[in-house]
N, C-alpha and C. Protein backbone atom coordinates (compact mmCIF):
# COMPACT_ATOMS: atom_id res chain seq x y z
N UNK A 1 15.34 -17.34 -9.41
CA UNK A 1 14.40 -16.26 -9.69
C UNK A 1 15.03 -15.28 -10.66
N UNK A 2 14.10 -14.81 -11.47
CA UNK A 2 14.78 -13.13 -12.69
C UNK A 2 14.39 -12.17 -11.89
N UNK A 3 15.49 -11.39 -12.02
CA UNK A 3 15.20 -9.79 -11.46
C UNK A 3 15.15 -9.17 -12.77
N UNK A 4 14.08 -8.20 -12.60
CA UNK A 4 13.00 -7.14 -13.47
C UNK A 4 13.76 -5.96 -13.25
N UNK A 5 14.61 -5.23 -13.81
CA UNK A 5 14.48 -3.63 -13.38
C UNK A 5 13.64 -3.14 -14.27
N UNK A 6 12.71 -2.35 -13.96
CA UNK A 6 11.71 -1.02 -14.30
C UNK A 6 12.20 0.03 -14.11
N UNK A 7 12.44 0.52 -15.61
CA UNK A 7 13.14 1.93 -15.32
C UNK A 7 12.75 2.72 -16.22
N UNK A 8 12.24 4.26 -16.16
CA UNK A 8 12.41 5.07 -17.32
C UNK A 8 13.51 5.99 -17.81
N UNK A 9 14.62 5.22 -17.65
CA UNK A 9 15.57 5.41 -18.34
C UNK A 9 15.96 4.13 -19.56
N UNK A 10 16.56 4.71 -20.82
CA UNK A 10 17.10 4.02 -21.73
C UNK A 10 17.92 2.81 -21.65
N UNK A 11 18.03 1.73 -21.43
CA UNK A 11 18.98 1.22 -20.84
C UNK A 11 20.78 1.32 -22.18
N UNK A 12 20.18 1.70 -23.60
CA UNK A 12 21.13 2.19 -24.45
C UNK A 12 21.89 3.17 -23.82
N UNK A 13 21.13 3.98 -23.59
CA UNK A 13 22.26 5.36 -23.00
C UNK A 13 22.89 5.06 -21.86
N UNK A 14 22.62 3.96 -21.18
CA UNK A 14 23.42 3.82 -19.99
C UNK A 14 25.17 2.84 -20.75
N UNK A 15 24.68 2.40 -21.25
CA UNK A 15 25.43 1.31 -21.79
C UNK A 15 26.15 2.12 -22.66
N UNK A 16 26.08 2.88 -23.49
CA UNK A 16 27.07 3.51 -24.34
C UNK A 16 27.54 5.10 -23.31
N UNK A 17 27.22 5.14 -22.16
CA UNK A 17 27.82 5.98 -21.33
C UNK A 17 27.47 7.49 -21.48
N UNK A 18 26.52 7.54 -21.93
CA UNK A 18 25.51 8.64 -22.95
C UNK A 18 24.56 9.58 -21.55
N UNK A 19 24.21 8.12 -20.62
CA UNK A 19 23.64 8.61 -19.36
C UNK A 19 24.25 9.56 -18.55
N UNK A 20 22.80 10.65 -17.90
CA UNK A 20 23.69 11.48 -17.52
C UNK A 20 22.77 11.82 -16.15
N UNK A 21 22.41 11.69 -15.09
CA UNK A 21 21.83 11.78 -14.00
C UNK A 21 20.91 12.30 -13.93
N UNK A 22 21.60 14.14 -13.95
CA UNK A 22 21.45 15.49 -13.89
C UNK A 22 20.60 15.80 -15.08
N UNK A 23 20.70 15.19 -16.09
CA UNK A 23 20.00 15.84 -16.92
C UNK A 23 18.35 14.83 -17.41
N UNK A 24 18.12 13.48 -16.63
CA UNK A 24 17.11 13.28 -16.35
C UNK A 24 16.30 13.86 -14.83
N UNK A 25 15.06 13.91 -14.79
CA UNK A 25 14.43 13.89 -14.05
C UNK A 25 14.22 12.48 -12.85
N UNK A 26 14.31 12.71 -11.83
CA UNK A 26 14.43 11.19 -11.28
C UNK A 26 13.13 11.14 -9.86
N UNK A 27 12.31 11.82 -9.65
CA UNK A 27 11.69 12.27 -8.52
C UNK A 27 10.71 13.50 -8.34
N UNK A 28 9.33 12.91 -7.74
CA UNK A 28 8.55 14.06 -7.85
C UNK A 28 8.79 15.53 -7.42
N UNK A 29 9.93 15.14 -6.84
CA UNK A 29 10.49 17.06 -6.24
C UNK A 29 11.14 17.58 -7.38
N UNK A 30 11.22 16.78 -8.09
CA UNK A 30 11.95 17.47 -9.84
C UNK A 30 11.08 18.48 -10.37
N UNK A 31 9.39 18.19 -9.85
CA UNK A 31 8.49 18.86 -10.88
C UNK A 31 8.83 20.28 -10.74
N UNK A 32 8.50 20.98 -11.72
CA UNK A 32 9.03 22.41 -11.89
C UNK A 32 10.41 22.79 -12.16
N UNK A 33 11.13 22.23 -12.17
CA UNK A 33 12.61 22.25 -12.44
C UNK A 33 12.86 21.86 -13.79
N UNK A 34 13.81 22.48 -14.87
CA UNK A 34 13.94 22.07 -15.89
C UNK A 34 15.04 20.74 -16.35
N UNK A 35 15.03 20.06 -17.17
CA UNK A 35 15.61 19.12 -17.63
C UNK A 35 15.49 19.09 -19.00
N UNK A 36 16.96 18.54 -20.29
CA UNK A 36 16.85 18.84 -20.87
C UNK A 36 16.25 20.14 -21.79
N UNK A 37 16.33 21.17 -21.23
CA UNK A 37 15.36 22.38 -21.73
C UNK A 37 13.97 22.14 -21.86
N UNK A 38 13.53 21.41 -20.54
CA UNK A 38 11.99 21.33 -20.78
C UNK A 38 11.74 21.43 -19.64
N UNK A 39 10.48 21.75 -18.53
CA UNK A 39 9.98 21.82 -17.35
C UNK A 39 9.48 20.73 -17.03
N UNK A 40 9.48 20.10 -15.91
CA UNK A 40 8.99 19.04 -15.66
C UNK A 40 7.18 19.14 -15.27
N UNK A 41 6.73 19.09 -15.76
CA UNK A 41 5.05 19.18 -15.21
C UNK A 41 4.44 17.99 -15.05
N UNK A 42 3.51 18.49 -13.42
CA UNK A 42 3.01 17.28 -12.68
C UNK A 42 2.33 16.44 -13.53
N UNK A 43 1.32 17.04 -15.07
CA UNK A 43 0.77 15.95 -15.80
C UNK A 43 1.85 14.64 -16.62
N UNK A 44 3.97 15.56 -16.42
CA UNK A 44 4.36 14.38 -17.16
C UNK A 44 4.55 13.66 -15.78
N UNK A 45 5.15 14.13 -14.95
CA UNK A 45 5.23 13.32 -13.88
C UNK A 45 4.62 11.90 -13.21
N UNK A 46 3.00 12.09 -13.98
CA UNK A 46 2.12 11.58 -13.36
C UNK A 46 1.70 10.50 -14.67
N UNK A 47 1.78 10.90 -15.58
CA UNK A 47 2.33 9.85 -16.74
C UNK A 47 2.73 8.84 -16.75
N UNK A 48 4.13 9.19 -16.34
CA UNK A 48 5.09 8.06 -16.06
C UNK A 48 4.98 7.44 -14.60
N UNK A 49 4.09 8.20 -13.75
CA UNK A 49 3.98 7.19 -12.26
C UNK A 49 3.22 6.34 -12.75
N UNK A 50 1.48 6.86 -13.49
CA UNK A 50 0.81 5.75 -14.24
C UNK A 50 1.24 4.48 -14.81
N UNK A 51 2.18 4.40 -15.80
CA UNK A 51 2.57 3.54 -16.47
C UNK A 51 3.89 2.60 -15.37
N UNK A 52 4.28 3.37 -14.21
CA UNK A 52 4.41 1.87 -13.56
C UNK A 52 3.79 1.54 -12.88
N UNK A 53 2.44 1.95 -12.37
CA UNK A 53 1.37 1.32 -11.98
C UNK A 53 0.70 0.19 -12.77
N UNK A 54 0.90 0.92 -14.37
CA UNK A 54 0.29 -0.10 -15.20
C UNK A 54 1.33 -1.83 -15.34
N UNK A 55 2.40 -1.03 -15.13
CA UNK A 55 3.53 -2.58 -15.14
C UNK A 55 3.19 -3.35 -14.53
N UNK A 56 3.11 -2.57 -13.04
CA UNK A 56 3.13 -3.66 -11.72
C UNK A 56 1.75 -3.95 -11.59
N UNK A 57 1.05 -3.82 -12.09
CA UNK A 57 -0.01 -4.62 -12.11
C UNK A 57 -0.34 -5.99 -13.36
N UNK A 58 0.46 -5.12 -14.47
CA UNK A 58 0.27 -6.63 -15.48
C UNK A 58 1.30 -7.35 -14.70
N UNK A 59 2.35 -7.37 -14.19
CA UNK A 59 2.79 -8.31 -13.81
C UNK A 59 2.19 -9.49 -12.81
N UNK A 60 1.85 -8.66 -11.71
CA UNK A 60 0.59 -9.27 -10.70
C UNK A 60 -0.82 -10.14 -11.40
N UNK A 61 -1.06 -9.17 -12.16
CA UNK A 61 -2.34 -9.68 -12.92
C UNK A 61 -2.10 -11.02 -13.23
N UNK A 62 -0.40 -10.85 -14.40
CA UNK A 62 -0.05 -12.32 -15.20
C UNK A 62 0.36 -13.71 -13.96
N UNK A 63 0.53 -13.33 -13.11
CA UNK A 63 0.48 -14.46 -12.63
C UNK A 63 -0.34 -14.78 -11.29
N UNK A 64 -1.63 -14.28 -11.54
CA UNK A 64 -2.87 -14.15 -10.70
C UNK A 64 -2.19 -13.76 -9.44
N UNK A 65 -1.72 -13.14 -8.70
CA UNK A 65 -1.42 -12.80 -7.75
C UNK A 65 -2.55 -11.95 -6.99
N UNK A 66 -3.05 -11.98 -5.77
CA UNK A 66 -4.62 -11.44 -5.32
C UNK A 66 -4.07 -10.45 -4.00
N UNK A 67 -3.11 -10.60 -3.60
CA UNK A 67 -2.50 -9.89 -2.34
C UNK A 67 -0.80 -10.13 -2.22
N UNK A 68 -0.49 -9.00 -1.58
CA UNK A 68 1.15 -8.95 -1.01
C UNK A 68 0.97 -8.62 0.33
N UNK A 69 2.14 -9.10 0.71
CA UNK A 69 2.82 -9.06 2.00
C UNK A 69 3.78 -8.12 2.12
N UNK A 70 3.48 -7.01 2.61
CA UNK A 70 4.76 -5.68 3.73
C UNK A 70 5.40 -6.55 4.19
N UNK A 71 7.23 -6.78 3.61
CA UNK A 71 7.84 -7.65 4.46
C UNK A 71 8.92 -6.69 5.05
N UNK A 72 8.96 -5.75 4.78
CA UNK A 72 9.86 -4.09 5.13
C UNK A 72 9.33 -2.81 4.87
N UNK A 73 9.05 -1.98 5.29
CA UNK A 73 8.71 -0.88 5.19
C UNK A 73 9.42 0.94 5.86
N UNK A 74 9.54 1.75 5.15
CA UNK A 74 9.84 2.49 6.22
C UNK A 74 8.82 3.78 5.35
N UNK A 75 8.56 4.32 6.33
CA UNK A 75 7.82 5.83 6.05
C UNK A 75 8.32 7.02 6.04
N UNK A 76 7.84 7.61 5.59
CA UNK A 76 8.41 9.34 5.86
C UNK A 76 7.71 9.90 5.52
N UNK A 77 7.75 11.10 5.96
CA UNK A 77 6.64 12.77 6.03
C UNK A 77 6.12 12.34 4.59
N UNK A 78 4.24 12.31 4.55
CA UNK A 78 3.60 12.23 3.59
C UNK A 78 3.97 13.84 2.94
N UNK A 79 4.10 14.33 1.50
CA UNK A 79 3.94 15.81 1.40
C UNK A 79 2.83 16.06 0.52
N UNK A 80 1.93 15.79 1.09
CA UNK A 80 0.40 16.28 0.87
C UNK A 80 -0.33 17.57 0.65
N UNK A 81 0.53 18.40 0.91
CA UNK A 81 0.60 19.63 0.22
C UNK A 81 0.89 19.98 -1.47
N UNK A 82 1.66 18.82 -1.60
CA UNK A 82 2.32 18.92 -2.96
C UNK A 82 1.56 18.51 -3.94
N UNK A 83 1.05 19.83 -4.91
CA UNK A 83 0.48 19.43 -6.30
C UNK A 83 -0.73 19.12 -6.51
N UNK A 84 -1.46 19.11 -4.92
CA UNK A 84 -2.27 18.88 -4.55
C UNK A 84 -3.66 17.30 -5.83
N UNK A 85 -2.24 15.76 -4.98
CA UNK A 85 -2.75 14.96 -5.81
C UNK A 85 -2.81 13.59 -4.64
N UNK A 86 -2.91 14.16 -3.87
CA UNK A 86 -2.94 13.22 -2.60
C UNK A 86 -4.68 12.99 -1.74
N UNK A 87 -5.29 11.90 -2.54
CA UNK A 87 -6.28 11.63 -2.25
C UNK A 87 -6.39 11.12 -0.57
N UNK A 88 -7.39 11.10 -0.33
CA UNK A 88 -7.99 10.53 1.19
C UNK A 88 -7.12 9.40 1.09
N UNK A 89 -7.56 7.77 0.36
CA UNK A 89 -7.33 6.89 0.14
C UNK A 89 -5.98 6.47 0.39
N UNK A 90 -4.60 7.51 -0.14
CA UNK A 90 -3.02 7.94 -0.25
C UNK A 90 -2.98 7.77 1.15
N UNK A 91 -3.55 9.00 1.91
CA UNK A 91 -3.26 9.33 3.12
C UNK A 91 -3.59 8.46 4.55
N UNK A 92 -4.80 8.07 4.41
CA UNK A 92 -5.35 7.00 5.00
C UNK A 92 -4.54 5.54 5.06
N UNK A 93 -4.13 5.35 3.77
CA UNK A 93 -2.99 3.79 3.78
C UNK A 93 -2.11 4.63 4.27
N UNK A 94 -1.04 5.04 4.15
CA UNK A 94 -0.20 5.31 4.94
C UNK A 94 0.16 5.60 5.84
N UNK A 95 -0.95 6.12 6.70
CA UNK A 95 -0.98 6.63 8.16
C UNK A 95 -0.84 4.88 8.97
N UNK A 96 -2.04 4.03 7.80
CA UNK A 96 -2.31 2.96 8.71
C UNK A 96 -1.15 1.17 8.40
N UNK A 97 -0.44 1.96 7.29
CA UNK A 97 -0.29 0.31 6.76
C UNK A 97 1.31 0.09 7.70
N UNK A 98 1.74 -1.37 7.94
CA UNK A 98 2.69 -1.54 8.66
C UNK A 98 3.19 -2.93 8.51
N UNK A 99 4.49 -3.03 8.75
CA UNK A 99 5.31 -4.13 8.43
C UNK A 99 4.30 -5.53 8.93
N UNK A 100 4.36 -6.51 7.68
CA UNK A 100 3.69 -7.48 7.84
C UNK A 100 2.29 -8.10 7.91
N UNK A 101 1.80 -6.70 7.44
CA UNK A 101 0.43 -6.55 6.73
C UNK A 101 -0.22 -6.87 5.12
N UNK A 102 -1.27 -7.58 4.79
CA UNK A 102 -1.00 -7.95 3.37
C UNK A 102 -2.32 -6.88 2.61
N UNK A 103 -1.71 -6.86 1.78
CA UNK A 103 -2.30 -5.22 0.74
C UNK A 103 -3.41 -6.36 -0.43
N UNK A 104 -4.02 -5.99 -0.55
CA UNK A 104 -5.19 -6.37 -1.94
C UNK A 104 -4.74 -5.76 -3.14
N UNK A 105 -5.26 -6.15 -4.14
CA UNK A 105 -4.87 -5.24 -5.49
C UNK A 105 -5.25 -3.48 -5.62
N UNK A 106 -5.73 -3.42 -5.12
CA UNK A 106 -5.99 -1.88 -5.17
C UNK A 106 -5.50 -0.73 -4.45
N UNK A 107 -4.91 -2.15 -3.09
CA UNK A 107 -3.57 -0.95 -1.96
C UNK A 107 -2.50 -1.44 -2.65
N UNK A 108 -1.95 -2.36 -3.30
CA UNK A 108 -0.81 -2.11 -4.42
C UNK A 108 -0.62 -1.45 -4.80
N UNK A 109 -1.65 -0.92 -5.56
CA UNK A 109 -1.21 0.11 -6.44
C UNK A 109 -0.96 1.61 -5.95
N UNK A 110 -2.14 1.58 -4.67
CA UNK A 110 -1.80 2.95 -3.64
C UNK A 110 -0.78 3.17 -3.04
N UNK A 111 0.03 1.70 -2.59
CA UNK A 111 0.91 1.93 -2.00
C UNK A 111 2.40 2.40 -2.98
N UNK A 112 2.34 1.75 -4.18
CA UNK A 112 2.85 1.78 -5.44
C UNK A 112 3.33 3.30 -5.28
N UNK A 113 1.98 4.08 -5.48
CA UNK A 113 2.51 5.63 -5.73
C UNK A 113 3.34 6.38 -4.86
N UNK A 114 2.95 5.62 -3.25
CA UNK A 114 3.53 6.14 -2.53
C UNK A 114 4.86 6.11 -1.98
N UNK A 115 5.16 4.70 -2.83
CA UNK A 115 6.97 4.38 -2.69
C UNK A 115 7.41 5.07 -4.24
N UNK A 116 6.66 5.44 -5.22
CA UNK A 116 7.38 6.21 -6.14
C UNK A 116 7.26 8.16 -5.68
N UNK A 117 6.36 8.42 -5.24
CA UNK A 117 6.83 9.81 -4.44
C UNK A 117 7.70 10.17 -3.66
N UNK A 118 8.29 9.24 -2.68
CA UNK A 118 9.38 9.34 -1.83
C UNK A 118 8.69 9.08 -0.51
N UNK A 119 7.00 8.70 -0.38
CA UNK A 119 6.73 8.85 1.04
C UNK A 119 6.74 7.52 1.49
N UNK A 120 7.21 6.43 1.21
CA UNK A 120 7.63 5.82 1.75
C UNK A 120 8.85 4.26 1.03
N UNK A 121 9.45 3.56 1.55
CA UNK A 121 9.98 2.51 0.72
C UNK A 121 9.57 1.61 1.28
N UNK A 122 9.19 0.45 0.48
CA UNK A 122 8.98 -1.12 0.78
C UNK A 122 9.32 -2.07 0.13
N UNK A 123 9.44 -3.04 0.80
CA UNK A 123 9.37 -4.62 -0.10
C UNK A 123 8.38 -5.21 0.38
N UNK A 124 7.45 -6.03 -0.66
CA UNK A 124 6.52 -6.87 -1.18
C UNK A 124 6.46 -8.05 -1.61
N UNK A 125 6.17 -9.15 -0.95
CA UNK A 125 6.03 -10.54 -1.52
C UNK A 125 4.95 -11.11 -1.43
N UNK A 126 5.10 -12.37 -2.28
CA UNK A 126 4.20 -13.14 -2.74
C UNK A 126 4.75 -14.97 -2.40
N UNK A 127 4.37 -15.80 -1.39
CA UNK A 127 4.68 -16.85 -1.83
C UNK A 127 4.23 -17.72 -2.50
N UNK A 128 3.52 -18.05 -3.12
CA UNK A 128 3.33 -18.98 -4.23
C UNK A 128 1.80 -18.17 -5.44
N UNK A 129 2.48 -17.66 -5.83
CA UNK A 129 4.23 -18.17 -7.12
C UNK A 129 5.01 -16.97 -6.33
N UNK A 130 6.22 -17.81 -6.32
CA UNK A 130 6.97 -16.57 -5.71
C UNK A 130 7.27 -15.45 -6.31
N UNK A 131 7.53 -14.27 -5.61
CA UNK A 131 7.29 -12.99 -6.30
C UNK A 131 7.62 -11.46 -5.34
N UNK A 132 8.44 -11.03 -5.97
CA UNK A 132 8.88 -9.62 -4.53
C UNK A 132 8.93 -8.38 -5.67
N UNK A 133 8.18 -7.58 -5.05
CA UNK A 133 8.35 -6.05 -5.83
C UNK A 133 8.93 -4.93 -4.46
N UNK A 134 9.75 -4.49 -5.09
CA UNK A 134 11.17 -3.57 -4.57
C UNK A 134 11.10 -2.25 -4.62
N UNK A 135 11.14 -1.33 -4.21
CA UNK A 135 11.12 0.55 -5.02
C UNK A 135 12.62 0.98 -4.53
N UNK A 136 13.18 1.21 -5.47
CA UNK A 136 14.69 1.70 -5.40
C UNK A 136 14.55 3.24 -5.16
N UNK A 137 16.05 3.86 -5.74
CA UNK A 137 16.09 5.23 -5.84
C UNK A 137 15.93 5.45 -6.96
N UNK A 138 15.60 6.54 -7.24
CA UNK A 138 15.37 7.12 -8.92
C UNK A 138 14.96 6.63 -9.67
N UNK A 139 13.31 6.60 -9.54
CA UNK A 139 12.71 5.53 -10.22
C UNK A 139 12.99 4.42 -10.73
N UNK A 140 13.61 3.75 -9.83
CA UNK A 140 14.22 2.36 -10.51
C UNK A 140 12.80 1.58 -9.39
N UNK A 141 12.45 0.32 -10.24
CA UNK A 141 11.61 -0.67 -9.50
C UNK A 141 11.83 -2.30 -9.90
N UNK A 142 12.45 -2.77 -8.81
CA UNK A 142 12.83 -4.25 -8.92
C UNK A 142 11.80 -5.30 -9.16
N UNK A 143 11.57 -6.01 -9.55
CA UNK A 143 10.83 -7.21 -9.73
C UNK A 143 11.79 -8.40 -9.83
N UNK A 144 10.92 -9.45 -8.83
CA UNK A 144 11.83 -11.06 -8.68
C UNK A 144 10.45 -11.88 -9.01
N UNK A 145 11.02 -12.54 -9.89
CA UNK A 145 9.42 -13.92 -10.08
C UNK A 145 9.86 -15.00 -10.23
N UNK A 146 9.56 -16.28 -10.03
CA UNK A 146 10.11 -17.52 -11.14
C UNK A 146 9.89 -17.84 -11.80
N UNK A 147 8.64 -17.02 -12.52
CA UNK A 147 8.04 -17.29 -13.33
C UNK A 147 8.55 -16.32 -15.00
N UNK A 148 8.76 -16.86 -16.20
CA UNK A 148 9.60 -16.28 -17.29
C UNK A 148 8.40 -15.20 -17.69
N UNK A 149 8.97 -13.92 -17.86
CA UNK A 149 7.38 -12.98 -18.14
C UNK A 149 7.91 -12.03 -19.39
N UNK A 150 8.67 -12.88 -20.29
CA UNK A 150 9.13 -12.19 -21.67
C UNK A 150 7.46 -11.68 -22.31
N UNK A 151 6.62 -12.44 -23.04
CA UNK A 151 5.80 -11.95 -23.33
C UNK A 151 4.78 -11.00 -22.99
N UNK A 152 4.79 -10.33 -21.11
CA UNK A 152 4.15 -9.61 -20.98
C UNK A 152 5.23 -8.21 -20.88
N UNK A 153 6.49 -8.67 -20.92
CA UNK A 153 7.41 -7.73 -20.89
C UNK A 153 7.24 -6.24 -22.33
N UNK A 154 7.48 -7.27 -23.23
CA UNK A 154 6.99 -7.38 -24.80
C UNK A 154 6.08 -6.59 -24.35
N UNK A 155 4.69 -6.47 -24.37
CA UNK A 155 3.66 -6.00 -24.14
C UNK A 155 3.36 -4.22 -23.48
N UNK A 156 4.37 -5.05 -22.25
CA UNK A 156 4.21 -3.46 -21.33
C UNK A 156 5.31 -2.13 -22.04
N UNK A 157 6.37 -2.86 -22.49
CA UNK A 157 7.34 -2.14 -23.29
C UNK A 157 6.79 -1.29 -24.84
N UNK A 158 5.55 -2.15 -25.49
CA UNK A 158 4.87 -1.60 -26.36
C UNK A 158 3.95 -0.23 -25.50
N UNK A 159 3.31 -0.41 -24.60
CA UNK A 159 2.27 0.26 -24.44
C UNK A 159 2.68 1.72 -23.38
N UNK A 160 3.71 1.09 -22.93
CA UNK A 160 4.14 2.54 -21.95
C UNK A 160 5.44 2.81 -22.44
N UNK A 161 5.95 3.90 -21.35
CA UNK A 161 7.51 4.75 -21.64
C UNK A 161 8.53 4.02 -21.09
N UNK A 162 8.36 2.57 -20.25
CA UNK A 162 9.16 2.07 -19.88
C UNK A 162 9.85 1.23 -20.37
N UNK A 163 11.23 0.73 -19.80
CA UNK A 163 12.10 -0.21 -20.23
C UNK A 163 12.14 -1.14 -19.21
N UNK A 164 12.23 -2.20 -19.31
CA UNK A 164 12.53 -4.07 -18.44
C UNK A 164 13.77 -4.52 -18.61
N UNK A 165 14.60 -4.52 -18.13
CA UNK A 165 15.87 -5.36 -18.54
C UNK A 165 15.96 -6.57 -17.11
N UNK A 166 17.00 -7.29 -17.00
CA UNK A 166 16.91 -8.45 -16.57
C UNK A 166 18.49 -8.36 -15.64
């Protein structure tokens, strides 16, 4: 299988040692806090959650994938107070979803936001075609396929802020 990292970080600046933690943003509790001499605001925030929504779905899309499997999960305090961008829909899957339950394309992506906010972490599979989506720390997001997905890589790398490395 290839592992996918999804990251909006450079993978240049990591590599020439240029990277610097502290001075990216890595997490929705960043919003309002400055970086690089700029403020973080919930519309960029929400930008860049978009566009790995948009990943993890061309990826799913490209290899027809119709549902995942919760094969780990853990939760924590929804903060639904915050920014006030936490639909019914947010709150409702998470109250209800639980290890070993399989998600449709549209709680993917709900659940998606909710392992990139911090309210919860999971792993996700697919057996045939095999396939596991991961949510790390600091916006990092794993992808495993067996399937070679250079050309939609290509693609998603044109159209959003993100980087794919392997």
């Amino acid at each position: 299988m290839t592992r996918y990292i999804v990251s909006k970080y450079n993978p240049k600046d990591k590599c020439n040692n240029n990277f610097n933690p502290g001075l990216e943003w890595s997490s929705i509790s960043d919003v309002g806090k400055t970086y690089s001499n700029r403020v973080l605001t919930i519309s960029e925030y929400l930008k860049i959650e978009n566009d790995y929504i948009t990943t993890i779905n061309c990826f799913i899309e490209n290899l027809g994938i119709d549902q995942l499997k919760i094969i780990n999960i853990e939760k924590y305090k929804l903060n639904r107070n915050q920014f006030s961008i936490y639909d019914d829909l947010l709150i409702i899957l998470h109250s209800n979803i639980v290890k070993g339950q399989y998600l449709k394309r549209s709680e993917i992506s709900t659940i998606s936001r909710l392992a990139l906010r911090e309210d919860l972490w999971c792993i996700l599979y697919n057996q045939n075609p095999r396939f596991i989506l991961e949510f790390g720390y600091d916006f990092y997001v794993f992808i495993k396929t067996q399937k070679q997905m250079k050309g939609i890589i290509n693609s998603i790398q044109e159209t959003t802020s993100l980087y794919i490395t392997t």
